[in-house]
PDB file of N, CA and C in Angstrom:
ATOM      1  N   UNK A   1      18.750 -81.853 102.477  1.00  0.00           N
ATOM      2  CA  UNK A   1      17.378 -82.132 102.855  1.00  0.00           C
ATOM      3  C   UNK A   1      16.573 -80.841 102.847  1.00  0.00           C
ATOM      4  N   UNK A   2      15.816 -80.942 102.124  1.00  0.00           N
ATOM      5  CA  UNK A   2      14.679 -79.259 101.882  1.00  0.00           C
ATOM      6  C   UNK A   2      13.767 -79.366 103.065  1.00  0.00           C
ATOM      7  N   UNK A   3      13.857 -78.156 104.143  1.00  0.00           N
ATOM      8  CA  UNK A   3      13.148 -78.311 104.853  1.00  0.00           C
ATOM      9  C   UNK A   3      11.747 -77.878 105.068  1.00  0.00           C
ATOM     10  N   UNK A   4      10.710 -78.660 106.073  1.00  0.00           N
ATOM     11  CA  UNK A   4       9.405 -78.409 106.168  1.00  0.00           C
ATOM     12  C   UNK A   4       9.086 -77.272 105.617  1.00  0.00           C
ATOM     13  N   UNK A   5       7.824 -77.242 105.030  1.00  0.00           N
ATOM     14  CA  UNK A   5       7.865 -75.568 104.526  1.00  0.00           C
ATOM     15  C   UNK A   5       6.889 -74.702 106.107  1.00  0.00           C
ATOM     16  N   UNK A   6       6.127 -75.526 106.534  1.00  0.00           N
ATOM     17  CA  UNK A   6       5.722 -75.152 107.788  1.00  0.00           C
ATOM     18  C   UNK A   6       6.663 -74.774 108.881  1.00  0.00           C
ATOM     19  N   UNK A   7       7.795 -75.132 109.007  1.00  0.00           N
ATOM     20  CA  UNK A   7       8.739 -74.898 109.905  1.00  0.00           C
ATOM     21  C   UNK A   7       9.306 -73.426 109.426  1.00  0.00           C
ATOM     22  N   UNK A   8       9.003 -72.977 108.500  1.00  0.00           N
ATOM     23  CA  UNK A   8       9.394 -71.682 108.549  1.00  0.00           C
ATOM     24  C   UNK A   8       8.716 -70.674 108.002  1.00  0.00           C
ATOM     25  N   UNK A   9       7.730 -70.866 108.829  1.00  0.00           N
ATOM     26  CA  UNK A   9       6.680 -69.962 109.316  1.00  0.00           C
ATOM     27  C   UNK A   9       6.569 -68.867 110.660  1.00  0.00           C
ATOM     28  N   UNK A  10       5.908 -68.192 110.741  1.00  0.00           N
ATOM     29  CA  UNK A  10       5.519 -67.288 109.973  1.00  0.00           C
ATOM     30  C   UNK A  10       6.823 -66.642 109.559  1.00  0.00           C
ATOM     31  N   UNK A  11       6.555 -65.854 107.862  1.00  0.00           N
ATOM     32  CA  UNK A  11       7.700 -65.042 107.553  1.00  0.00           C
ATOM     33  C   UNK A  11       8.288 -63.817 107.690  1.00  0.00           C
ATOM     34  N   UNK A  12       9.578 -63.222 107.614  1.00  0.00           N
ATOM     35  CA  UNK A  12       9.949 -61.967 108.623  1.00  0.00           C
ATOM     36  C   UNK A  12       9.135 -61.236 107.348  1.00  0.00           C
ATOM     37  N   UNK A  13       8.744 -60.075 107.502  1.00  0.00           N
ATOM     38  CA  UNK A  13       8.272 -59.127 106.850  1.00  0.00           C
ATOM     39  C   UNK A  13       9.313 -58.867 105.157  1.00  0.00           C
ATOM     40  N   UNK A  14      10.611 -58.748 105.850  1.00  0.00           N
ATOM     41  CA  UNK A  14      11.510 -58.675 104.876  1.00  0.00           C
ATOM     42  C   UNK A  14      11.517 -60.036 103.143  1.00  0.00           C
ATOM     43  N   UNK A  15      11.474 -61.357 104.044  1.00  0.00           N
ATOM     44  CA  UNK A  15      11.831 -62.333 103.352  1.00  0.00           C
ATOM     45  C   UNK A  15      10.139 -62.462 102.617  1.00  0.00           C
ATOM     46  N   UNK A  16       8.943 -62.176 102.856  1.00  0.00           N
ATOM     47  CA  UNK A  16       7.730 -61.949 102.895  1.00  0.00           C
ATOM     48  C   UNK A  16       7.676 -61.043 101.802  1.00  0.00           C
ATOM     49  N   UNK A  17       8.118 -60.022 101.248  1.00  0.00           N
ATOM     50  CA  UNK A  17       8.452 -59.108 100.433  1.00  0.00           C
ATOM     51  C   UNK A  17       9.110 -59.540  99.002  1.00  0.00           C
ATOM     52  N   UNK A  18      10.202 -59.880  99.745  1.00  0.00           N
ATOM     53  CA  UNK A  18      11.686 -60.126  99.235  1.00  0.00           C
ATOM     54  C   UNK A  18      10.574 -61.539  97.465  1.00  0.00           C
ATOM     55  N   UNK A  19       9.946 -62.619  98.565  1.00  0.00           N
ATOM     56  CA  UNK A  19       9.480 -63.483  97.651  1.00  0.00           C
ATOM     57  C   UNK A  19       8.179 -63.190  96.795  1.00  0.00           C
ATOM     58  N   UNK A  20       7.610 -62.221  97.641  1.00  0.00           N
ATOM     59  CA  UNK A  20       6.441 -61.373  96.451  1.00  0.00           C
ATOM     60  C   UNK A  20       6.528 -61.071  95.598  1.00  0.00           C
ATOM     61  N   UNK A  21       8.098 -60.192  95.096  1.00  0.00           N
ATOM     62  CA  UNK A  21       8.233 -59.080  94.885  1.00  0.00           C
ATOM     63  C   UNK A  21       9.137 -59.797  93.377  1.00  0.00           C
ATOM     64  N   UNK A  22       9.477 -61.671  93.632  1.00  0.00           N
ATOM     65  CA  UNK A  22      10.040 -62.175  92.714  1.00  0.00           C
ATOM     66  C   UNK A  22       8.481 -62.856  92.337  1.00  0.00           C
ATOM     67  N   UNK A  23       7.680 -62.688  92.391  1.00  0.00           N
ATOM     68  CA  UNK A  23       6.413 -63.411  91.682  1.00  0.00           C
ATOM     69  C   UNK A  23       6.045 -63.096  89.898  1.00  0.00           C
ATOM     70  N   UNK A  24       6.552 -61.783  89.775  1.00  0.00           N
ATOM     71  CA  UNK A  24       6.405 -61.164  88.898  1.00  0.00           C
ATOM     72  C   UNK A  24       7.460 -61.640  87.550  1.00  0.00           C
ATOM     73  N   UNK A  25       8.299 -62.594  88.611  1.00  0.00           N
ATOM     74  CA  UNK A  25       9.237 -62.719  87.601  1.00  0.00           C
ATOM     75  C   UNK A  25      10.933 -62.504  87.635  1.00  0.00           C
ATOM     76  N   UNK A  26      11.380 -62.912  87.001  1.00  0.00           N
ATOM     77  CA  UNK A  26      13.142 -63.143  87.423  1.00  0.00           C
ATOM     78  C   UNK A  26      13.476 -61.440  87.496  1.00  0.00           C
ATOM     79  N   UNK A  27      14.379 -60.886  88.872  1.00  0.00           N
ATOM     80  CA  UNK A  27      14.713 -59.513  89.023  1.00  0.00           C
ATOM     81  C   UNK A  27      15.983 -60.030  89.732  1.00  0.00           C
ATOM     82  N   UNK A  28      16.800 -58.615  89.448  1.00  0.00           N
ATOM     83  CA  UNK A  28      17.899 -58.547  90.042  1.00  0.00           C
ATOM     84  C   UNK A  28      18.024 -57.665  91.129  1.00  0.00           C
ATOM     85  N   UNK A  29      18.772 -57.051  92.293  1.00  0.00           N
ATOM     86  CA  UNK A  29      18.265 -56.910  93.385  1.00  0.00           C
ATOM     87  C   UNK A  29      18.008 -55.448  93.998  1.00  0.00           C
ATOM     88  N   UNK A  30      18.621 -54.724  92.930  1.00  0.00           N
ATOM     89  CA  UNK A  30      17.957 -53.464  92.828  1.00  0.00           C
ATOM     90  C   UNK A  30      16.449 -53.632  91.867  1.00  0.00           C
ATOM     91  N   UNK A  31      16.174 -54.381  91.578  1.00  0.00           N
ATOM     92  CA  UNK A  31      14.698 -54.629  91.026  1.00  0.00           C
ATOM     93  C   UNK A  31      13.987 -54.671  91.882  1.00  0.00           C
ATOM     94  N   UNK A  32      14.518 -55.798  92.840  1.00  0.00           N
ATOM     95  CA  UNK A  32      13.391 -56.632  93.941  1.00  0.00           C
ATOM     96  C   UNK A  32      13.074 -55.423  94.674  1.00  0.00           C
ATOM     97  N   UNK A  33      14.683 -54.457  95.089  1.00  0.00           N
ATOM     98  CA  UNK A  33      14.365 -53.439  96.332  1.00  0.00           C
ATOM     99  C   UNK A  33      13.045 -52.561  95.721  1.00  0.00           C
ATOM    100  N   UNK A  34      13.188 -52.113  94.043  1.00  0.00           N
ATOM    101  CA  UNK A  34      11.733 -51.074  93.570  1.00  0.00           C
ATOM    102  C   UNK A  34      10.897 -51.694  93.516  1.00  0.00           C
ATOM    103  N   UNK A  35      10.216 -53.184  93.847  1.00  0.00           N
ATOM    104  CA  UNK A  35       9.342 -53.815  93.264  1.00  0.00           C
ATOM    105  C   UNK A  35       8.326 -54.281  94.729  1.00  0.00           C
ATOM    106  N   UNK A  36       9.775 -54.429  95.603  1.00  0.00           N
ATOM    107  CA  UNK A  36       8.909 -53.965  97.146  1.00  0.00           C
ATOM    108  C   UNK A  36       8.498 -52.659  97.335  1.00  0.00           C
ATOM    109  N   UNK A  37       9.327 -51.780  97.214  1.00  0.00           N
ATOM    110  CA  UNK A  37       8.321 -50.135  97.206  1.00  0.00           C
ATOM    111  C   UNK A  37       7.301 -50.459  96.456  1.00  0.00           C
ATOM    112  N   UNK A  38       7.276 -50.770  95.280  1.00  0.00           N
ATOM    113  CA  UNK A  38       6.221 -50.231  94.262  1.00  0.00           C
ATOM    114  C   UNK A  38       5.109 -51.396  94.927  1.00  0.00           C
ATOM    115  N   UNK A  39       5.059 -52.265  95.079  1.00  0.00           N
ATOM    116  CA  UNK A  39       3.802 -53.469  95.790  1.00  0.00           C
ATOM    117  C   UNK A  39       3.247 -53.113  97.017  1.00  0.00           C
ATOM    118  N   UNK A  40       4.309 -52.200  97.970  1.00  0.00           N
ATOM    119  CA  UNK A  40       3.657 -52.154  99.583  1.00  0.00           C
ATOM    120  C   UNK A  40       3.241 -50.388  99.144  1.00  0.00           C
ATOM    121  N   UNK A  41       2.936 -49.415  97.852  1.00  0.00           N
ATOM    122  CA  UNK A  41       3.350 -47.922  97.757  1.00  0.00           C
ATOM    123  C   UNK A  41       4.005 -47.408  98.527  1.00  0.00           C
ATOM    124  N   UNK A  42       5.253 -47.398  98.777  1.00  0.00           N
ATOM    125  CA  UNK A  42       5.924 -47.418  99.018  1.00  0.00           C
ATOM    126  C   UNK A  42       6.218 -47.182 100.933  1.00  0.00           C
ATOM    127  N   UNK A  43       5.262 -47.652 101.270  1.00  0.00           N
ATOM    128  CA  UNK A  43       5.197 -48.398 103.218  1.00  0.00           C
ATOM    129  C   UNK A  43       6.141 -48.695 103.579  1.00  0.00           C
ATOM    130  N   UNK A  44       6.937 -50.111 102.657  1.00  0.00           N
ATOM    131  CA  UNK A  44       7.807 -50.591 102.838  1.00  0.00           C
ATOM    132  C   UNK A  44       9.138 -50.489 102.064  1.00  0.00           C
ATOM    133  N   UNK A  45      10.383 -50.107 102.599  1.00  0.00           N
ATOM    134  CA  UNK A  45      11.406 -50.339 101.886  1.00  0.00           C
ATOM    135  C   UNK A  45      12.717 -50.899 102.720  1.00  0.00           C
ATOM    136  N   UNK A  46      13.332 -51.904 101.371  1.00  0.00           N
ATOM    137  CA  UNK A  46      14.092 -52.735 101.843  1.00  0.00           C
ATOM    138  C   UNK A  46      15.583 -52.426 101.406  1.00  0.00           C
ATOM    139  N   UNK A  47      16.854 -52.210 102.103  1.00  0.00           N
ATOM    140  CA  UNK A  47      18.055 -51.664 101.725  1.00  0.00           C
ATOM    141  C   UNK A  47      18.397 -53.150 101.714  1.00  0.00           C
ATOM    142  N   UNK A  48      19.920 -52.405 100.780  1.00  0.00           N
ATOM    143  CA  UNK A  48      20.688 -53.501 100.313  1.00  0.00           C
ATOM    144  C   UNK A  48      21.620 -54.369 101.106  1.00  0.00           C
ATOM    145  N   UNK A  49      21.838 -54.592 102.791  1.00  0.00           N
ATOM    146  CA  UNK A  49      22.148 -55.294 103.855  1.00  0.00           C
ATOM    147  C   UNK A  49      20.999 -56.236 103.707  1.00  0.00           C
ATOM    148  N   UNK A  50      19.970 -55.938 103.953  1.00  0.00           N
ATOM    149  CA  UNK A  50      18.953 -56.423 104.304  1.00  0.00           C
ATOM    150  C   UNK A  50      18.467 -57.411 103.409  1.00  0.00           C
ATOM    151  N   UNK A  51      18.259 -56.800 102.142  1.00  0.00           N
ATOM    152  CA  UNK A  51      18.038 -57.550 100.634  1.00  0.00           C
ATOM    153  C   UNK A  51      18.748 -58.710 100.411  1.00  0.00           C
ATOM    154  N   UNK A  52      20.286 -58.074 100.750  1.00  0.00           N
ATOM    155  CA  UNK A  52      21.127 -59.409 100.317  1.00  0.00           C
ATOM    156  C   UNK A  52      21.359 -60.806 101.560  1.00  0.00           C
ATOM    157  N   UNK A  53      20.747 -60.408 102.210  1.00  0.00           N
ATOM    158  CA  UNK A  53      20.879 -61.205 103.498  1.00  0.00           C
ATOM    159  C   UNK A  53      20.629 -62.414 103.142  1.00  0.00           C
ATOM    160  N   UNK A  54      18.577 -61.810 103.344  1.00  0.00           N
ATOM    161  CA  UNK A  54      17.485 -62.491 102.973  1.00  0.00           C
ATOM    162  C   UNK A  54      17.732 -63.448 101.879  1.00  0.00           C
ATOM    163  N   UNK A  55      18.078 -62.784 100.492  1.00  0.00           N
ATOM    164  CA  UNK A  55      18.772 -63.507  99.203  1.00  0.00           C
ATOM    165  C   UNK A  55      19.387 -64.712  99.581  1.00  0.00           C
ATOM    166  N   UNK A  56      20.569 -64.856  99.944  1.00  0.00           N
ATOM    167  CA  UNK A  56      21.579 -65.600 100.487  1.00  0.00           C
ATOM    168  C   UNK A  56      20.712 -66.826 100.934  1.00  0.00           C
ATOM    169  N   UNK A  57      19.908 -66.364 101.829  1.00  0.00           N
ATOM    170  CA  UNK A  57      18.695 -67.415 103.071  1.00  0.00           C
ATOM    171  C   UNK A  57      18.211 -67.898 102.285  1.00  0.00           C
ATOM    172  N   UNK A  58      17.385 -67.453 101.137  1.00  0.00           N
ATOM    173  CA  UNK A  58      16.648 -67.993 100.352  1.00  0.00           C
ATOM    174  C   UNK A  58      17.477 -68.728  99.728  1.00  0.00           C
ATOM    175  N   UNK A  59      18.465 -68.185  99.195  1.00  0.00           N
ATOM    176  CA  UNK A  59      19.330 -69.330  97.771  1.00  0.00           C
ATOM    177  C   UNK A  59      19.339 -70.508  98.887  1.00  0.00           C
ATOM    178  N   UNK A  60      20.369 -70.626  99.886  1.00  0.00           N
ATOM    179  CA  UNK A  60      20.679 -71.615 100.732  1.00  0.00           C
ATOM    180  C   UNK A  60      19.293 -72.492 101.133  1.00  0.00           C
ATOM    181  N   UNK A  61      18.048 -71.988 101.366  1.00  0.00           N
ATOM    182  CA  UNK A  61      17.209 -73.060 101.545  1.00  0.00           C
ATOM    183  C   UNK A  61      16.179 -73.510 100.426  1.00  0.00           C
ATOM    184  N   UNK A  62      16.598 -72.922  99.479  1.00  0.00           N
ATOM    185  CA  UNK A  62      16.183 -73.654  98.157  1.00  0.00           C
ATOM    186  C   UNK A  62      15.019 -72.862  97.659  1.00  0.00           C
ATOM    187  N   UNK A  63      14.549 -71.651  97.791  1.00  0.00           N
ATOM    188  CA  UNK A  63      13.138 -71.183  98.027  1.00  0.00           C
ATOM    189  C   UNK A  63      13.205 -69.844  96.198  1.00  0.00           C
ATOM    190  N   UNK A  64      14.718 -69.673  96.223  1.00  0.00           N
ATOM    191  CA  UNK A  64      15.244 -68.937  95.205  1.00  0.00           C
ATOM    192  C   UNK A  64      16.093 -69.409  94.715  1.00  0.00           C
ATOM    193  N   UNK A  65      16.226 -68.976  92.943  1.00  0.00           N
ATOM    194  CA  UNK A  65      17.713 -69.815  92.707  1.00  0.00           C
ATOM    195  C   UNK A  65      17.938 -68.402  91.491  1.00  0.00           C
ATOM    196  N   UNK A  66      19.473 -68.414  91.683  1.00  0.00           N
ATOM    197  CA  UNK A  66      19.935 -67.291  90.098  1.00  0.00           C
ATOM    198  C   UNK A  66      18.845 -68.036  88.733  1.00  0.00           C
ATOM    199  N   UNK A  67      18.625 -67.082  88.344  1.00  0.00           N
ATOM    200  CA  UNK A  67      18.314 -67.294  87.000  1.00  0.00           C
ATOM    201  C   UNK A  67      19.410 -67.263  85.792  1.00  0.00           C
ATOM    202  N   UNK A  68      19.253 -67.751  84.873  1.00  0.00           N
ATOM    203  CA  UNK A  68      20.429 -67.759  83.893  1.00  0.00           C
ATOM    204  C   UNK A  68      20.790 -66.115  83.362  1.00  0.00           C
ATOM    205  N   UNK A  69      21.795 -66.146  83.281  1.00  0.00           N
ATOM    206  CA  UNK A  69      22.116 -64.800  83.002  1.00  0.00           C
ATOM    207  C   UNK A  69      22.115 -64.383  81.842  1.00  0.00           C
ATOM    208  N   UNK A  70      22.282 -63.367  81.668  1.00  0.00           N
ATOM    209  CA  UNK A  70      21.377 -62.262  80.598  1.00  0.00           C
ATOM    210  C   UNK A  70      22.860 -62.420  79.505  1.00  0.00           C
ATOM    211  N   UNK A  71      22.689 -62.471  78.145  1.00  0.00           N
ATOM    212  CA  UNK A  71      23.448 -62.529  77.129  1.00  0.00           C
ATOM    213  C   UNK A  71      24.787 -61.449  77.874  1.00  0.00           C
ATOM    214  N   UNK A  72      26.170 -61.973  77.251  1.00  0.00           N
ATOM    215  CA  UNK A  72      27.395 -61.431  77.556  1.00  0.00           C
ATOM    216  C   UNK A  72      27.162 -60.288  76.770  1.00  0.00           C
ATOM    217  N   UNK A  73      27.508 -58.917  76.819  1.00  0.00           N
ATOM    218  CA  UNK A  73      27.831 -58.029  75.765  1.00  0.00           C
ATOM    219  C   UNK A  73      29.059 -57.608  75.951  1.00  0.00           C
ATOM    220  N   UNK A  74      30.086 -58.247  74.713  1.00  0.00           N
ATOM    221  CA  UNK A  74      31.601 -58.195  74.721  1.00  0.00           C
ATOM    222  C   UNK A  74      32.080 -56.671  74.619  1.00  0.00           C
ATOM    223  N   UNK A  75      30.784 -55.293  74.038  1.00  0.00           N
ATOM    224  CA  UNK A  75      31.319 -54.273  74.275  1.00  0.00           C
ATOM    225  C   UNK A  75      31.128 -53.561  75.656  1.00  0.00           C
ATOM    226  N   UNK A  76      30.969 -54.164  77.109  1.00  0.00           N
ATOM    227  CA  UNK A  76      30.445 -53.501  78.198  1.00  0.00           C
ATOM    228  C   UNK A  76      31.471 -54.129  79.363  1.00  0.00           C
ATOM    229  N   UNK A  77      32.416 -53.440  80.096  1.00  0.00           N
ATOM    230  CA  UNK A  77      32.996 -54.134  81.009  1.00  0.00           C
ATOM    231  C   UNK A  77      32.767 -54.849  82.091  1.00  0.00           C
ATOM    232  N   UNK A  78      30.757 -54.143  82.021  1.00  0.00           N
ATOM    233  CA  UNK A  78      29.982 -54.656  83.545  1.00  0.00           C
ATOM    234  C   UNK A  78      30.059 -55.951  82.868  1.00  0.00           C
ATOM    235  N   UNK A  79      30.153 -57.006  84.516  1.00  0.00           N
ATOM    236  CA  UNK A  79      29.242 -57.997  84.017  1.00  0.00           C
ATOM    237  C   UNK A  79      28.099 -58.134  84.131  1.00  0.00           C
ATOM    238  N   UNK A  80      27.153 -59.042  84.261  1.00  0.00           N
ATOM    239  CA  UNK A  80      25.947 -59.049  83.784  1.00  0.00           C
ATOM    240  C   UNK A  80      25.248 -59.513  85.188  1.00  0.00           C
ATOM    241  N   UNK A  81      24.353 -58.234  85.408  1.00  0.00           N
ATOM    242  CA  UNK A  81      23.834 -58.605  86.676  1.00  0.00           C
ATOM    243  C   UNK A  81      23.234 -59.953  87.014  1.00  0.00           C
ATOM    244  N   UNK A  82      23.033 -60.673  88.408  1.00  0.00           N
ATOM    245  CA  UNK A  82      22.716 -61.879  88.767  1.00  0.00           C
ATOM    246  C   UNK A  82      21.170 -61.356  88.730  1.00  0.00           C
ATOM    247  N   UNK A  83      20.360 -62.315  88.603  1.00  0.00           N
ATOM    248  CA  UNK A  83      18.657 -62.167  88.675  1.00  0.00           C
ATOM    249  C   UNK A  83      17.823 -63.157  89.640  1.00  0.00           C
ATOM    250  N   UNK A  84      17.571 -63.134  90.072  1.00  0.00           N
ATOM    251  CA  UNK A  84      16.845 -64.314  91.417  1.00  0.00           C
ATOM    252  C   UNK A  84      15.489 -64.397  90.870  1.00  0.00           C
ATOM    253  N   UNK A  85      15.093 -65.333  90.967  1.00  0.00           N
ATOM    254  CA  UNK A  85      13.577 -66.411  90.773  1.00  0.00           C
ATOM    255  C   UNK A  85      13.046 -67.178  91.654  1.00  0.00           C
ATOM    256  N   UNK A  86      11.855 -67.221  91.719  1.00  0.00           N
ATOM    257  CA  UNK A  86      11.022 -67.992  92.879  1.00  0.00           C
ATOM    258  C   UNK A  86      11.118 -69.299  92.479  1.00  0.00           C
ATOM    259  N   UNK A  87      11.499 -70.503  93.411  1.00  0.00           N
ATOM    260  CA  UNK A  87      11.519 -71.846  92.694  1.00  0.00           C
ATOM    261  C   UNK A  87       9.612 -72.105  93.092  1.00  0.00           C
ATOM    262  N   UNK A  88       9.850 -73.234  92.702  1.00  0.00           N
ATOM    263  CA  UNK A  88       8.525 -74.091  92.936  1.00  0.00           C
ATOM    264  C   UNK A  88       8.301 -74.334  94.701  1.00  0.00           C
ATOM    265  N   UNK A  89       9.171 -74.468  95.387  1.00  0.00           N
ATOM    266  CA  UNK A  89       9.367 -74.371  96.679  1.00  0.00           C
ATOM    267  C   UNK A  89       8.902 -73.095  97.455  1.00  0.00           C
ATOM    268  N   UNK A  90       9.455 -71.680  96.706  1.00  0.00           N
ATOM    269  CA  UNK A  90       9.559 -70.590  97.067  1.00  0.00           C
ATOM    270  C   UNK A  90       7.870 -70.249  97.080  1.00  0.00           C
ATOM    271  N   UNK A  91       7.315 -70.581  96.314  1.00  0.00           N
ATOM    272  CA  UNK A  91       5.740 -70.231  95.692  1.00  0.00           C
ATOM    273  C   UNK A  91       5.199 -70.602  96.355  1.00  0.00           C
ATOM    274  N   UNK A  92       5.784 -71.979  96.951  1.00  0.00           N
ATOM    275  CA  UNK A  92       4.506 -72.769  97.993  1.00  0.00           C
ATOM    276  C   UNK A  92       4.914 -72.675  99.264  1.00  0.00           C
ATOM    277  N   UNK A  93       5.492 -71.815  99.992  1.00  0.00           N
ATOM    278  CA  UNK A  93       5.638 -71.082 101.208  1.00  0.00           C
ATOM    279  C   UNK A  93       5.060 -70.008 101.023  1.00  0.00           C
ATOM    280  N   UNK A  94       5.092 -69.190 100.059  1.00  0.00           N
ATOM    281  CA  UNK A  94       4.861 -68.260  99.870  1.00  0.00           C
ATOM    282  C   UNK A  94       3.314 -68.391  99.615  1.00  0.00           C
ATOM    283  N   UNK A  95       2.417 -68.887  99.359  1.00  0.00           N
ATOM    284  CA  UNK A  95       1.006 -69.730  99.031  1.00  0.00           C
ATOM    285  C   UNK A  95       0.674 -69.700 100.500  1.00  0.00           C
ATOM    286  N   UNK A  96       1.532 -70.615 100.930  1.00  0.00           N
ATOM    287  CA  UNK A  96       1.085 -71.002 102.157  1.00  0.00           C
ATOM    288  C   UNK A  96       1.308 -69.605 103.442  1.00  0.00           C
ATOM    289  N   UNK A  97       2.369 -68.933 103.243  1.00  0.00           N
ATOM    290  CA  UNK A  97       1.918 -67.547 104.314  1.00  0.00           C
ATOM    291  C   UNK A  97       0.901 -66.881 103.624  1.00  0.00           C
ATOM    292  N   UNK A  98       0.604 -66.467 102.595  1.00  0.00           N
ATOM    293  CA  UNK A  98      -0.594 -66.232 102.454  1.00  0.00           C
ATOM    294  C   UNK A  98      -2.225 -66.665 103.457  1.00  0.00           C
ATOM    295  N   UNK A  99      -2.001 -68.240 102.906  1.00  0.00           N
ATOM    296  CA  UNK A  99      -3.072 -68.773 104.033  1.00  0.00           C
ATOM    297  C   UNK A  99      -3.398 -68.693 105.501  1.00  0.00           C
ATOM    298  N   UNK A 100      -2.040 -68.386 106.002  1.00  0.00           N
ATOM    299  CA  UNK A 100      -1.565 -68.116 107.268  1.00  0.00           C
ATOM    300  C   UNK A 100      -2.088 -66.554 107.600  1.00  0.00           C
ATOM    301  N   UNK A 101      -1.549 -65.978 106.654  1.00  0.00           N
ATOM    302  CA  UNK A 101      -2.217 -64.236 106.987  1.00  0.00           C
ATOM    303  C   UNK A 101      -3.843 -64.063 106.627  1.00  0.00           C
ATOM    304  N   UNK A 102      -4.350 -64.997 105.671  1.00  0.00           N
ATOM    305  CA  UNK A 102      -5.527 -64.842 105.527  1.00  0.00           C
ATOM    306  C   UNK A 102      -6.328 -65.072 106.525  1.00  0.00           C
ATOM    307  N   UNK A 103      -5.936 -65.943 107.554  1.00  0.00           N
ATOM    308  CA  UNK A 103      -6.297 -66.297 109.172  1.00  0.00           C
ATOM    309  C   UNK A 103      -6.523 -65.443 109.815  1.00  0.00           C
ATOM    310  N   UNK A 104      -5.405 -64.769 109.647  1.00  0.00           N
ATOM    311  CA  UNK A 104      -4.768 -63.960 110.967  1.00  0.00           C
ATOM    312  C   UNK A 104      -6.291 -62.952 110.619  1.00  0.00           C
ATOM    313  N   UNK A 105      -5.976 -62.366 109.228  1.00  0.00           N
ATOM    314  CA  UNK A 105      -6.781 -61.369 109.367  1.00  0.00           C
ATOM    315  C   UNK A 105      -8.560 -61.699 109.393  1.00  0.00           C
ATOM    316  N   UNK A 106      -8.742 -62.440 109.181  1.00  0.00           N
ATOM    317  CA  UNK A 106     -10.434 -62.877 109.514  1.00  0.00           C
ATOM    318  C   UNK A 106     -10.535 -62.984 110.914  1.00  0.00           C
ATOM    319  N   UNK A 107      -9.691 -63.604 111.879  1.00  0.00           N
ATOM    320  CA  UNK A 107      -9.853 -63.568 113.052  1.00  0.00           C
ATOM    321  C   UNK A 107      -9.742 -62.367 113.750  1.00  0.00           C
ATOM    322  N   UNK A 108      -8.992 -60.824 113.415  1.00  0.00           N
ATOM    323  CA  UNK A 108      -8.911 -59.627 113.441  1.00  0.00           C
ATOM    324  C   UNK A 108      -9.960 -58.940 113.270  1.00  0.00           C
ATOM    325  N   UNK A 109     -10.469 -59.520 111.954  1.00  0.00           N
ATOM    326  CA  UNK A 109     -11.270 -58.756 111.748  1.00  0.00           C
ATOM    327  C   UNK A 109     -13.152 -59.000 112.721  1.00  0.00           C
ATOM    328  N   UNK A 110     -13.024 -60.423 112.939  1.00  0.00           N
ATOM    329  CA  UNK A 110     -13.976 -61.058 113.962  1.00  0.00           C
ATOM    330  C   UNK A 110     -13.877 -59.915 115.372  1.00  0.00           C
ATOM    331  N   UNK A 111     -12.708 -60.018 115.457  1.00  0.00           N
ATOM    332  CA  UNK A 111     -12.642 -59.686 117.430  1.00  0.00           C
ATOM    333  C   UNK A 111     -12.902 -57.774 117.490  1.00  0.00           C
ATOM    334  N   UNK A 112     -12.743 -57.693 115.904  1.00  0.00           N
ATOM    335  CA  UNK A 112     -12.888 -55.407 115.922  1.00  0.00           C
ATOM    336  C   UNK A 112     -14.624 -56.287 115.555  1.00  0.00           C
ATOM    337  N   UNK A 113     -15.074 -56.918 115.133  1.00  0.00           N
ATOM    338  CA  UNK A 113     -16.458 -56.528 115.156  1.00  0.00           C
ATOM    339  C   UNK A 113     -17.105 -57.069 116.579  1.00  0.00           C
ATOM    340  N   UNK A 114     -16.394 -57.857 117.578  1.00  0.00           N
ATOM    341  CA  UNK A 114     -17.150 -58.425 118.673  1.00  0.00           C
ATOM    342  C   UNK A 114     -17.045 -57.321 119.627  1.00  0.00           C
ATOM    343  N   UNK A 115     -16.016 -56.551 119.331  1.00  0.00           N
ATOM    344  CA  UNK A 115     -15.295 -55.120 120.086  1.00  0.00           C
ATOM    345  C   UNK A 115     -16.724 -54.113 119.952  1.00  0.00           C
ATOM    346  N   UNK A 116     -16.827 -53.923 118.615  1.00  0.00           N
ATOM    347  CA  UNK A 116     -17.590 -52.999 118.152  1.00  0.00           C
ATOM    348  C   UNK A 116     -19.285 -53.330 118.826  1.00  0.00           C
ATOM    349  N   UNK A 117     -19.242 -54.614 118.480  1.00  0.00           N
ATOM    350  CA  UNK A 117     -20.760 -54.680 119.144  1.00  0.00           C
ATOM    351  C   UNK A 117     -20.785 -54.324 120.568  1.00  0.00           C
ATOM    352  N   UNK A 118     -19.552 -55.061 121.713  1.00  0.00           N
ATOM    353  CA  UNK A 118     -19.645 -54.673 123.182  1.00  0.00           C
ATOM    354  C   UNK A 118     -20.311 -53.238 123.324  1.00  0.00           C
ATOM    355  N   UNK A 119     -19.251 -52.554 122.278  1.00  0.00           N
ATOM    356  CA  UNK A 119     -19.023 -50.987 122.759  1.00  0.00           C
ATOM    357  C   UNK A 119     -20.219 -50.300 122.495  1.00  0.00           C
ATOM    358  N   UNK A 120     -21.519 -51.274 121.826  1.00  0.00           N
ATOM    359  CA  UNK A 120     -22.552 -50.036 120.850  1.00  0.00           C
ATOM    360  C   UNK A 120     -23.674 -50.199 122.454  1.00  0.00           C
TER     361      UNK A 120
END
């Protein structure tokens, strides 16, 4: 059962990142970690405990899924890194904290100008 997308609200800063940072497109998770530096200049950074946590949370509630993996190359012993993608689910939580922060901050920004007038 996919749950409410309202019920998991508001998002931790981390997982908030984590799904931004796949907007751009299928990354693997040393991607996601440069792609959160490079989106917050680098404010925010996310280690690889943390990264893979979040990952995990997401796969399990449906919000991310592996992407298909990248052609075998029979001369390379690595295998082929995993890549994570925003589902259709993932986008529209992610849509929707948006809307949620867009709140937050108009009402912020209301109460520094009701501040500002008291104080003049």
């Amino acid at each position: 059962m996919k749950p409410d997308i309202t019920d998991l609200l508001p998002l931790s800063p981390a997982t908030l990142h984590v799904l931004l940072a796949l907007t751009g497109g299928p990354l693997h998770g040393y991607g996601i970690m440069l792609e959160v530096a490079r989106q917050s200049s680098g404010s925010y950074k996310i280690g690889p405990g943390t990264l893979y946590d979040n990952i995990k949370k997401l796969l399990k509630l449906g919000l991310v899924e592996e992407s298909p993996a990248d052609k075998f190359d029979p001369d390379s012993d690595a295998e082929p890194r995993r890549k994570y993608r925003l589902t259709k689910m993932g986008s529209s939580l992610l849509a929707a904290e948006t809307e949620r922060l867009t709140g937050v901050l108009r009402e912020a920004r209301r109460g520094l100008r009701l501040h500002e007038e008291r104080q003049s």
